[in-house]
C-alpha atoms as a PDB file:
ATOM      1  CA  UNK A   1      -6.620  19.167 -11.944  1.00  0.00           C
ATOM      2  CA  UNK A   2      -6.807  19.542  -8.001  1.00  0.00           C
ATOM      3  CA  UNK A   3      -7.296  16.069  -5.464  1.00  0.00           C
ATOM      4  CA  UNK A   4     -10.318  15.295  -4.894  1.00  0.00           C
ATOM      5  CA  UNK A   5     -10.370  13.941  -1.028  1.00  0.00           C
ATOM      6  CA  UNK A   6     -11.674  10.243  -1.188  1.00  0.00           C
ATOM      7  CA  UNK A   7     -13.228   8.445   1.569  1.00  0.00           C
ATOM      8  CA  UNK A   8     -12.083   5.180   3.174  1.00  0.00           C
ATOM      9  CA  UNK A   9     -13.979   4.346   5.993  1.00  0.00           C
ATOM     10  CA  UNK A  10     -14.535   7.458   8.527  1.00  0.00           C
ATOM     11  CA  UNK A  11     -11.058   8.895   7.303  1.00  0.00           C
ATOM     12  CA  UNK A  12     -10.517  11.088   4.107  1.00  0.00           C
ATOM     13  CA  UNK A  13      -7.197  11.050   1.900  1.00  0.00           C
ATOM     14  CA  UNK A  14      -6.725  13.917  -0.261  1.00  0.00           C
ATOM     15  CA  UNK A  15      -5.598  17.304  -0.424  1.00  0.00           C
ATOM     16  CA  UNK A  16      -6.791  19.438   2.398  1.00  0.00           C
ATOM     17  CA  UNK A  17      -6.790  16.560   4.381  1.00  0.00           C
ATOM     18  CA  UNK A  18      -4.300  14.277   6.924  1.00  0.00           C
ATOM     19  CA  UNK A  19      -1.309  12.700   5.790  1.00  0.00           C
ATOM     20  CA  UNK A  20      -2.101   9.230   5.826  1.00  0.00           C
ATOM     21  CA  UNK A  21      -0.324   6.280   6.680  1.00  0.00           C
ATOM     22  CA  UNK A  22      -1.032   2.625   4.873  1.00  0.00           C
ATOM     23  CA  UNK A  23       1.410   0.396   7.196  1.00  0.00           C
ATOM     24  CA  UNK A  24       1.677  -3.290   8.065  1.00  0.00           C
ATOM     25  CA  UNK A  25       3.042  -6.443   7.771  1.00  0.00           C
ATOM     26  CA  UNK A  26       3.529  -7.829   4.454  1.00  0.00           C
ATOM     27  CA  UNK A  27       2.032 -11.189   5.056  1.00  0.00           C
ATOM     28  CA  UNK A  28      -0.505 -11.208   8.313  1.00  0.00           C
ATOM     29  CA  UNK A  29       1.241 -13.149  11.236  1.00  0.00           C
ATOM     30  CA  UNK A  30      -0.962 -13.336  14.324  1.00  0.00           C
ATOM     31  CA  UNK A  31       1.585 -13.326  16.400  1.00  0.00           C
ATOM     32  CA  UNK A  32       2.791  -9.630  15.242  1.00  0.00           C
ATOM     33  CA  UNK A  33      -0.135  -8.024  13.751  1.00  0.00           C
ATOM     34  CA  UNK A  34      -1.425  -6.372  17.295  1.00  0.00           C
ATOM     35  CA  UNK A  35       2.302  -4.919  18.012  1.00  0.00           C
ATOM     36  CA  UNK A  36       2.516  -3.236  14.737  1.00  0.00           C
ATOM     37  CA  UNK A  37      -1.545  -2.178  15.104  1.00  0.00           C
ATOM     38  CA  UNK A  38      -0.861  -0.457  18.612  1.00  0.00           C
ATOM     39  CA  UNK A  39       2.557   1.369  17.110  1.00  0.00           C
ATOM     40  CA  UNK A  40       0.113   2.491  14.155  1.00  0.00           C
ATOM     41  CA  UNK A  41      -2.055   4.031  16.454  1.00  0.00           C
ATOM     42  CA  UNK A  42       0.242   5.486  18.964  1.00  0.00           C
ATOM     43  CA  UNK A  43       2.182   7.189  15.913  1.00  0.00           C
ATOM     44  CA  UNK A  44      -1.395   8.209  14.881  1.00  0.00           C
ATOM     45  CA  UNK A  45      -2.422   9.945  17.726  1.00  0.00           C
ATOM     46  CA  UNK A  46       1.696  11.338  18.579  1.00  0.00           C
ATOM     47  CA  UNK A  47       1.390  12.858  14.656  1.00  0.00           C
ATOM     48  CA  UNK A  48      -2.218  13.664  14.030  1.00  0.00           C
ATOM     49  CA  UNK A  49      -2.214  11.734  11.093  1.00  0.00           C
ATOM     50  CA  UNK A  50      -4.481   9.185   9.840  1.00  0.00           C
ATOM     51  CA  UNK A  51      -3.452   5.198   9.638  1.00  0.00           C
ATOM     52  CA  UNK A  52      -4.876   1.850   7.699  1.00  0.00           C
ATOM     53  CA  UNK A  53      -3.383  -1.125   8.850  1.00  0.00           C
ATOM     54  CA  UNK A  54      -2.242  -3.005   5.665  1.00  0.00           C
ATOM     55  CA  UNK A  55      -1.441  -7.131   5.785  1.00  0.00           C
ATOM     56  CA  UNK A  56      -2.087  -9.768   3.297  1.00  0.00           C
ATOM     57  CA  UNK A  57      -3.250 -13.158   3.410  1.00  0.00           C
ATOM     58  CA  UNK A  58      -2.179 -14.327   0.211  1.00  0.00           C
ATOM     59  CA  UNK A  59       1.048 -13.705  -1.462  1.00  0.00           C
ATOM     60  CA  UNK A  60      -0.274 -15.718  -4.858  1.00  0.00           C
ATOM     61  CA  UNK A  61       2.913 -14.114  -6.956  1.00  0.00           C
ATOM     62  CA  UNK A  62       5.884 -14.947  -4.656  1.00  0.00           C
ATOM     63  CA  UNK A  63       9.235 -16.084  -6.830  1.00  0.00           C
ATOM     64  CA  UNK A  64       8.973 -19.887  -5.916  1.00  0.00           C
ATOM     65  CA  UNK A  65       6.605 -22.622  -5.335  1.00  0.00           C
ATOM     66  CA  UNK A  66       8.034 -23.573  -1.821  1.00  0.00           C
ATOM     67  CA  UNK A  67       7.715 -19.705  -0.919  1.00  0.00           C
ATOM     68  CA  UNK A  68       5.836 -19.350   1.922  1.00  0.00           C
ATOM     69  CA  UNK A  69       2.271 -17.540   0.501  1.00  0.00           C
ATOM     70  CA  UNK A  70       0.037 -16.904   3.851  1.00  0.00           C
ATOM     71  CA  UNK A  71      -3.002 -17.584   6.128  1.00  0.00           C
ATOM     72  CA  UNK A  72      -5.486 -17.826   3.275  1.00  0.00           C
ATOM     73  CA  UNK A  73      -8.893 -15.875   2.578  1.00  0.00           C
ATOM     74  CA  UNK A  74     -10.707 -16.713   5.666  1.00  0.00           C
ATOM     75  CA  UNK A  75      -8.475 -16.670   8.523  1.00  0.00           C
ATOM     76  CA  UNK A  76      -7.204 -13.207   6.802  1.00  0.00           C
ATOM     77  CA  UNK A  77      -9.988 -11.467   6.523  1.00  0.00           C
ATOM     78  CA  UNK A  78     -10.479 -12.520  10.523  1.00  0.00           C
ATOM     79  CA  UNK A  79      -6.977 -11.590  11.561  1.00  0.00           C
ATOM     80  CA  UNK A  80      -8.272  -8.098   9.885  1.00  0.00           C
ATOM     81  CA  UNK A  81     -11.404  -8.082  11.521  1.00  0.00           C
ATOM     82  CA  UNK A  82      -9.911  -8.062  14.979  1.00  0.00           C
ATOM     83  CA  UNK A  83      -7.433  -5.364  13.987  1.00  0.00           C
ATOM     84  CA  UNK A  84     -10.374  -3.016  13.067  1.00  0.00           C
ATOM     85  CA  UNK A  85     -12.572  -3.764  15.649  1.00  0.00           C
ATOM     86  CA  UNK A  86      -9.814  -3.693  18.499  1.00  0.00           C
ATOM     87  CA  UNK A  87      -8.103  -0.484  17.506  1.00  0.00           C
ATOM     88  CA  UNK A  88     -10.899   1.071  15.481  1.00  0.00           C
ATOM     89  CA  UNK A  89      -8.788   1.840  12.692  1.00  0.00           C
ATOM     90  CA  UNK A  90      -9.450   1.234   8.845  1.00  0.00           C
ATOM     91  CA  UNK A  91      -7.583  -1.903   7.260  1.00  0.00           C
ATOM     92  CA  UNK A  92      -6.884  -3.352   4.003  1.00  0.00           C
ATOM     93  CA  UNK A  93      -5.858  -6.174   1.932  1.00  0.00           C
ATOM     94  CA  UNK A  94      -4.848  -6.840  -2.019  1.00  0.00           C
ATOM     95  CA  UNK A  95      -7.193  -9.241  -3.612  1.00  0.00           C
ATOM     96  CA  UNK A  96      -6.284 -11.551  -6.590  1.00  0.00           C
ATOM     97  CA  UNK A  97      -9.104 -13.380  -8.203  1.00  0.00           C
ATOM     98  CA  UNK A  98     -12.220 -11.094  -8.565  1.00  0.00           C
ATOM     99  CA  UNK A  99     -14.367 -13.832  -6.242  1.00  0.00           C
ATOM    100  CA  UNK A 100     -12.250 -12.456  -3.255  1.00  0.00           C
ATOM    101  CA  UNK A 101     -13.473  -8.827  -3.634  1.00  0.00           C
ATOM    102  CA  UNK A 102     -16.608  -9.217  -2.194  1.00  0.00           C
ATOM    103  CA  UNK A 103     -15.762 -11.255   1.040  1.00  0.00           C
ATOM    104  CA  UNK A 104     -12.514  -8.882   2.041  1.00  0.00           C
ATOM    105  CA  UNK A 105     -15.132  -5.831   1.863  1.00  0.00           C
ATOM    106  CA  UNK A 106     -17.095  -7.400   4.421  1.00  0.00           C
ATOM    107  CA  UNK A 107     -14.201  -5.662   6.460  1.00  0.00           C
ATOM    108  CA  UNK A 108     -11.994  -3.723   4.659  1.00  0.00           C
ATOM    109  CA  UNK A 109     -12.460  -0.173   4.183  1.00  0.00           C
ATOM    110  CA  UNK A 110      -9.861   0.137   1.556  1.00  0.00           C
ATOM    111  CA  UNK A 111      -9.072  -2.644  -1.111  1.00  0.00           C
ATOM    112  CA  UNK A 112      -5.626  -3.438  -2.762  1.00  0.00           C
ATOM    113  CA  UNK A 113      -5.085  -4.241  -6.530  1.00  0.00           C
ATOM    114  CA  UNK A 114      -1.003  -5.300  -6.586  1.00  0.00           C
ATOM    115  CA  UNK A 115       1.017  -3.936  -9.288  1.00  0.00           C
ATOM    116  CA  UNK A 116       0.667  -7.120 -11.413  1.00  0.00           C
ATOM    117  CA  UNK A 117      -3.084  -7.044 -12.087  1.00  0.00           C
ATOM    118  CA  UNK A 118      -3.001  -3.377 -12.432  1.00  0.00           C
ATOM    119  CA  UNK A 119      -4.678  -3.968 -15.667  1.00  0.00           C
ATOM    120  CA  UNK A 120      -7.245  -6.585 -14.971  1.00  0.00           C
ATOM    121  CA  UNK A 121     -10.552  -5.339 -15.953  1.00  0.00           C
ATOM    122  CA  UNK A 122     -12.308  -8.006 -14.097  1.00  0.00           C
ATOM    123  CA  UNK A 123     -10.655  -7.549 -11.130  1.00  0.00           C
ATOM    124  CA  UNK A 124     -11.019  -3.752 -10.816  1.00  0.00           C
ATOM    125  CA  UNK A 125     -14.578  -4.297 -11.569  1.00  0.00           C
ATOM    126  CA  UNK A 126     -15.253  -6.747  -8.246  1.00  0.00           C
ATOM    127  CA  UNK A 127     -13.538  -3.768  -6.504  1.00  0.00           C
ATOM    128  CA  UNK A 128     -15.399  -1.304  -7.595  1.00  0.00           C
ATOM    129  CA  UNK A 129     -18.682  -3.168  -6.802  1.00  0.00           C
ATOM    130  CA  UNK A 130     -17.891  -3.290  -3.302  1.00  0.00           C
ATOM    131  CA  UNK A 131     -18.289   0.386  -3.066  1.00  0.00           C
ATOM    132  CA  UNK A 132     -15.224   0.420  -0.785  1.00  0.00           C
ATOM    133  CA  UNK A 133     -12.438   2.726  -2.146  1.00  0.00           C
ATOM    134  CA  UNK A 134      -9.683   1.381  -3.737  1.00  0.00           C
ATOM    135  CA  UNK A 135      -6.147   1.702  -3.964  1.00  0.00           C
ATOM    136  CA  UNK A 136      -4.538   0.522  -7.377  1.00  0.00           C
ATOM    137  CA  UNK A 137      -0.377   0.165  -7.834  1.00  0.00           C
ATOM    138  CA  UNK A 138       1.112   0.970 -11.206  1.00  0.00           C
ATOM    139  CA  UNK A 139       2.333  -1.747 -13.045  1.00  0.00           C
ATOM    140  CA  UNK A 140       5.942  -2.088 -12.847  1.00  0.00           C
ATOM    141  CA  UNK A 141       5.461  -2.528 -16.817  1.00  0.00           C
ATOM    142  CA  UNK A 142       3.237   0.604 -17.215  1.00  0.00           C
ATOM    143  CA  UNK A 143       3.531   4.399 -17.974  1.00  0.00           C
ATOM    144  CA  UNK A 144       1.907   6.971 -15.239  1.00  0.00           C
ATOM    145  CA  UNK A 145      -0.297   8.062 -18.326  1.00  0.00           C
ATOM    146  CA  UNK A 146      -1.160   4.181 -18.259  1.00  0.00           C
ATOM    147  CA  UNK A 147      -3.146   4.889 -14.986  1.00  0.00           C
ATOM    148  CA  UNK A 148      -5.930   7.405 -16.513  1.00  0.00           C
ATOM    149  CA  UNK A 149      -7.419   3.820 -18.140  1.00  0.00           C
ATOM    150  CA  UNK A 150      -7.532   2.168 -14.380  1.00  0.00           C
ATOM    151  CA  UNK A 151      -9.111   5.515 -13.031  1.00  0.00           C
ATOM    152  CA  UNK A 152     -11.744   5.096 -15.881  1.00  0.00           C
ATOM    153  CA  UNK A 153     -12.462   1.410 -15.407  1.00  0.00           C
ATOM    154  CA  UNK A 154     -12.788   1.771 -11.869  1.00  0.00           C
ATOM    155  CA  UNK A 155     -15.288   5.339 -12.486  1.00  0.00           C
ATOM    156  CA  UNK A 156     -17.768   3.392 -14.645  1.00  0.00           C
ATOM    157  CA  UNK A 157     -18.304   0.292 -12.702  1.00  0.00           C
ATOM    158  CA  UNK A 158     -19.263   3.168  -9.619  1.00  0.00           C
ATOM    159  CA  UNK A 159     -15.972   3.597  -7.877  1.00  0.00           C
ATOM    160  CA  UNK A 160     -15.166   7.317  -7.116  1.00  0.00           C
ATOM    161  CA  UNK A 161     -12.658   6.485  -4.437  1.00  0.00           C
ATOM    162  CA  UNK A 162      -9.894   5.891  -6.199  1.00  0.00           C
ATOM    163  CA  UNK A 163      -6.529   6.226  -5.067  1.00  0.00           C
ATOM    164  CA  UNK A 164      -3.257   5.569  -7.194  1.00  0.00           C
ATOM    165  CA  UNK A 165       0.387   3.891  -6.049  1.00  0.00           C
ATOM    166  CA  UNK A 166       3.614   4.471  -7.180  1.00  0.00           C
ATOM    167  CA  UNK A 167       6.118   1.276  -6.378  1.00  0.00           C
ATOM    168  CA  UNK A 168       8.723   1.537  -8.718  1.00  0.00           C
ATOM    169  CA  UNK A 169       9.638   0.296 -12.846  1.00  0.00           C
ATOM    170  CA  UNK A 170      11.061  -2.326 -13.930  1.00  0.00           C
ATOM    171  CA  UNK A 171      14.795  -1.257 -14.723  1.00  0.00           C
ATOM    172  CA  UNK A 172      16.585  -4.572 -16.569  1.00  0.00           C
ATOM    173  CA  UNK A 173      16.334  -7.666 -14.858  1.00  0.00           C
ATOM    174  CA  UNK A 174      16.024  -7.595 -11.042  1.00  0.00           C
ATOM    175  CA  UNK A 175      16.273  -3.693 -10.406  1.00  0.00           C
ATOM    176  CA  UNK A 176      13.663  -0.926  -9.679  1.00  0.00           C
ATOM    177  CA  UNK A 177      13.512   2.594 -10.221  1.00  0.00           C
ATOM    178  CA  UNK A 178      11.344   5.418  -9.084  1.00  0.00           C
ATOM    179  CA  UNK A 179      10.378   8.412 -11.903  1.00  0.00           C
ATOM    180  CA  UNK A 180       8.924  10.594  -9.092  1.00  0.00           C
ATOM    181  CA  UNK A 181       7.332  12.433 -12.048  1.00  0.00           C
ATOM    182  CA  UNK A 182       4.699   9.567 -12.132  1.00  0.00           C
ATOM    183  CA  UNK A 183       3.789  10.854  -8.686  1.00  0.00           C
ATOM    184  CA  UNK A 184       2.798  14.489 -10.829  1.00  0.00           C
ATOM    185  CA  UNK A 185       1.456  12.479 -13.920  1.00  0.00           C
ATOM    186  CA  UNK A 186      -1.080  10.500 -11.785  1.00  0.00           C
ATOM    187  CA  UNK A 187      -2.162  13.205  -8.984  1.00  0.00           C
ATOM    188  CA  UNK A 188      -3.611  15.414 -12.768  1.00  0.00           C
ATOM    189  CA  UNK A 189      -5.976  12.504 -13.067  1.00  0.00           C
ATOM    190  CA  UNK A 190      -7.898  14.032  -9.676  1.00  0.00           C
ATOM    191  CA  UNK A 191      -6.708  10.967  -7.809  1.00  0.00           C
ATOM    192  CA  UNK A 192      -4.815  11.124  -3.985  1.00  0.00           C
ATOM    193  CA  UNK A 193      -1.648   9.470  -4.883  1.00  0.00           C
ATOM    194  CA  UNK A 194       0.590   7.124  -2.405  1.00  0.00           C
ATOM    195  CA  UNK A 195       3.998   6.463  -2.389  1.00  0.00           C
ATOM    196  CA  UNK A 196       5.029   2.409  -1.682  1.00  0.00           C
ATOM    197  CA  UNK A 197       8.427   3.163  -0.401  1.00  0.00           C
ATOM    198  CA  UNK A 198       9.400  -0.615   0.880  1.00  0.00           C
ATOM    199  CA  UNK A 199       8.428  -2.491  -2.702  1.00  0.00           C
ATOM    200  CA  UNK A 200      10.254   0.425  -4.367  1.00  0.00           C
ATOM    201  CA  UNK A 201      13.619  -1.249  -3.182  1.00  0.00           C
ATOM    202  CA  UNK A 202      12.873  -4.446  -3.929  1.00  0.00           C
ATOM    203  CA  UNK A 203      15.323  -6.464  -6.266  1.00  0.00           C
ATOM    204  CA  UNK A 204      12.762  -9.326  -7.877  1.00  0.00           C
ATOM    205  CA  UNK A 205      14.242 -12.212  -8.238  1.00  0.00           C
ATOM    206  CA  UNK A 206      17.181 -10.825  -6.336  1.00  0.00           C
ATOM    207  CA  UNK A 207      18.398 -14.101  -4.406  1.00  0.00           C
ATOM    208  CA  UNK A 208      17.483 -16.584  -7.057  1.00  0.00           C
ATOM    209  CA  UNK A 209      14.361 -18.320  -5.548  1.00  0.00           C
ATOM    210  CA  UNK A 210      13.547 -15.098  -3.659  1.00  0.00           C
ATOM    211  CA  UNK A 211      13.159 -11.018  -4.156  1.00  0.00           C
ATOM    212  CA  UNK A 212      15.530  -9.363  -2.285  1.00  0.00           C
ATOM    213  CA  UNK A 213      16.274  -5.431  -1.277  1.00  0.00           C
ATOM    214  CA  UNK A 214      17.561  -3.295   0.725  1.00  0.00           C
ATOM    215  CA  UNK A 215      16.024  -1.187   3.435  1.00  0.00           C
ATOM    216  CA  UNK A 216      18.386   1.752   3.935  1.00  0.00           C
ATOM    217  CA  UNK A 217      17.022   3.273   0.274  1.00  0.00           C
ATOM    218  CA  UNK A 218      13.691   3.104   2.344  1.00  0.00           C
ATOM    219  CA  UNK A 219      13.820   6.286   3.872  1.00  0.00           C
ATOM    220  CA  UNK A 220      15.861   8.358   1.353  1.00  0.00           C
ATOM    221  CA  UNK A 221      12.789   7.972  -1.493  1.00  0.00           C
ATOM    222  CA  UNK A 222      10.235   8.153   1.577  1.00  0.00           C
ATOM    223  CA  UNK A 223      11.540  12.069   1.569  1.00  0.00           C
ATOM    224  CA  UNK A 224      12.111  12.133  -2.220  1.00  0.00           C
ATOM    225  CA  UNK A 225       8.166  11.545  -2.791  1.00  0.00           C
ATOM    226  CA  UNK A 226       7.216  13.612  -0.331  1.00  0.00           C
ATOM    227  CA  UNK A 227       8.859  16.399  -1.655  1.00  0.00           C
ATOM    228  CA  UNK A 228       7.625  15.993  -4.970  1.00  0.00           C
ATOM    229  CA  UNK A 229       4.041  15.986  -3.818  1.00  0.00           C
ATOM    230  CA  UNK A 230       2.305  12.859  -2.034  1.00  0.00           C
ATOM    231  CA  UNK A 231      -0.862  12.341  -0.221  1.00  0.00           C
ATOM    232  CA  UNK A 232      -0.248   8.622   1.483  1.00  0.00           C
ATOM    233  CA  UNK A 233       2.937   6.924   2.138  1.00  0.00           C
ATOM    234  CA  UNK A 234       2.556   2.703   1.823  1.00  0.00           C
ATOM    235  CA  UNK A 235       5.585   0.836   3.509  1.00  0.00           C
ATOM    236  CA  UNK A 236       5.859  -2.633   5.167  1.00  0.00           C
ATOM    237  CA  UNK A 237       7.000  -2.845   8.913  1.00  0.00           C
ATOM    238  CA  UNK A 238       7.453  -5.666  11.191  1.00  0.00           C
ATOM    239  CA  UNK A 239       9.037  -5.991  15.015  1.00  0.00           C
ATOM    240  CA  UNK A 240      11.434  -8.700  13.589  1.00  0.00           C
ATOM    241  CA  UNK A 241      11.988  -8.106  10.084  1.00  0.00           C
ATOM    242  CA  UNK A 242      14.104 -11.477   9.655  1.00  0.00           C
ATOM    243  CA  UNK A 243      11.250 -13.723  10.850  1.00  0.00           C
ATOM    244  CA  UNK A 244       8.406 -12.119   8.493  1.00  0.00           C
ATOM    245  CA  UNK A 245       8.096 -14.971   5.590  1.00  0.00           C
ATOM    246  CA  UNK A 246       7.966 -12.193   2.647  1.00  0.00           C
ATOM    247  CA  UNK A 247       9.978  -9.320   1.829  1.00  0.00           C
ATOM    248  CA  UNK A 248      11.872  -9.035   4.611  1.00  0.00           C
ATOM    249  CA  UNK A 249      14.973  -7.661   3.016  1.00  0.00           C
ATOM    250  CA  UNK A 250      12.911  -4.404   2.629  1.00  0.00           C
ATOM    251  CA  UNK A 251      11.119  -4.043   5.481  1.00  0.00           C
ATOM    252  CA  UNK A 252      11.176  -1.321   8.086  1.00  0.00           C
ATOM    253  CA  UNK A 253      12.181  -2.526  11.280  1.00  0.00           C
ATOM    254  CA  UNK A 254       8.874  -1.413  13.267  1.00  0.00           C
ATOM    255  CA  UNK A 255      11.067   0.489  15.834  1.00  0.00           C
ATOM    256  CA  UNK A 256      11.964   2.693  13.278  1.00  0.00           C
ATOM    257  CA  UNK A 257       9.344   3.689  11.909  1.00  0.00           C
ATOM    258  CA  UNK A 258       8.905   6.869  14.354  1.00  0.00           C
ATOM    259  CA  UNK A 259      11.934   8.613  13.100  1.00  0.00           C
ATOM    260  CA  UNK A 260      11.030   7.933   9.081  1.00  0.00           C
ATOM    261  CA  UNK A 261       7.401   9.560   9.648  1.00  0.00           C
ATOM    262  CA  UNK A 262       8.675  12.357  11.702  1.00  0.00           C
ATOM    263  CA  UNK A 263      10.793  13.292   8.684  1.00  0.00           C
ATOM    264  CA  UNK A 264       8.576  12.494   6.383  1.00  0.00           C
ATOM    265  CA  UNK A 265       6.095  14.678   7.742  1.00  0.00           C
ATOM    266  CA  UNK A 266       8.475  17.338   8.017  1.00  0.00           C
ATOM    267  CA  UNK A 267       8.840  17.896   4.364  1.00  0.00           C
ATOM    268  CA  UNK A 268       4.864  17.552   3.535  1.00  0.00           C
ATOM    269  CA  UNK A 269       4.927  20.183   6.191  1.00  0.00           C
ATOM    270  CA  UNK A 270       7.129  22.257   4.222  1.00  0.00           C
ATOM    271  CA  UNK A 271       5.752  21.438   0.979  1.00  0.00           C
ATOM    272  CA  UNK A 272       1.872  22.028   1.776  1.00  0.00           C
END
């Protein structure tokens, strides 16, 4: 079964259409989030591809208790506001509890379901009722076939714009690995599919109290994916990668970030 292009905001995502970029931060720092928005946007314009600024402002399933989690709901869904409105670009945000849905679609033009609630009906249902599209990561517990359910759930509560995340399986205790045939399995459903290339090198629970990773896999599944077939690419960038509270083992360094696109881009060139 071909894509079908879905619509997030005034961009589409799909085949036929621009490669699309879902970058930002991974928790929402106001200090950072205009320098990564303006980089976004320059690469946007340099590439003639299309961008959604990504940042949370919860992290509700970091490893510890005295793990830094983020801004909260309502300064969040400000900090996103003022990215939109100031660069005119699409954002988005993972939700948690269903109640959330509903106030982040106020602004977002694309909601996040994380890997972990992949399955909650609920959840995927608040989503859907937005009528903003949605972008839903595979469990690191579940099977690419797995997905066709989420597709459905989302499709009956009046979702069409669905779009489907690859970030890696659980391998053993504190390991991921990428089957880039998921990538294949998932696109048959009709849905864009997206690579997360940053939480794809994550080690959970890697430094006891904290997920680790490493970075300089980053780039070598970035082309891997693309090669195989994607229609987004999802990574996590930041100017100062050591002072983001979350995930910065994995991280992109945000001046970077240039070089991986331009290669990425490259090979969808070649592929398409």
């Amino acid at each position: 079964m071909p894509n079908n292009p879905v619509q997030i905001g005034s961009i589409r995502c799909g085949v036929g259409e621009r490669f699309l970029l879902i970058a930002g931060p991974c928790v929402l720092q106001a200090e950072f989030n205009f320098e990564i928005a303006e980089e976004l946007v320059r690469l946007r314009d340099a590439y003639q591809i299309n961008v959604v600024f990504k940042g949370s402002f919860d992290k509700a399933n970091r490893t510890s208790i005295d793990s830094y989690r983020g801004s909260g709901l309502e300064a969040g869904v400000s900090m996103l506001a003022e990215i939109r409105n100031k660069y005119s670009i699409p954002v988005t945000t993972d939700i948690h509890e269903s109640y959330q849905a509903a106030v982040v679609g106020e602004v977002c033009e694309l909601i996040q379901i994380p890997a972990f609630l992949a399955r909650q009906t609920d959840l995927l249902i608040a989503a859907a009722r937005t009528g903003k599209a949605v972008n839903v990561k595979k469990g690191q517990f579940m099977s690419p076939a797995d997905m066709k359910n989420v597709v459905q759930k989302l499709n009956k509560a009046g979702c069409e714009n669905v779009l489907l995340c690859e970030r890696g399986t659980f391998f053993g205790y504190g390991r991921l690995v990428n089957d880039m045939s998921s990538l294949v399995t998932m696109r048959s459903f009709g849905t864009p599919v997206v690579f997360d290339a940053t939480h794809s090198v994550q080690e959970p629970g890697g430094l006891g109290n904290a997920t680790g990773g490493n970075r300089e896999l980053v780039e070598p599944l970035a082309r891997a994916a693309t090669a195989v077939g994607i229609d987004a690419l999802f990574l996590e960038t930041h100017p100062i990668p050591q002072k983001s509270p979350s995930d910065s083992a994995n991280m992109i360094p945000l001046n970077r970030l240039e070089s991986l696109i331009k290669t990425v881009l490259e090979i969808d060139k070649l592929v398409n």
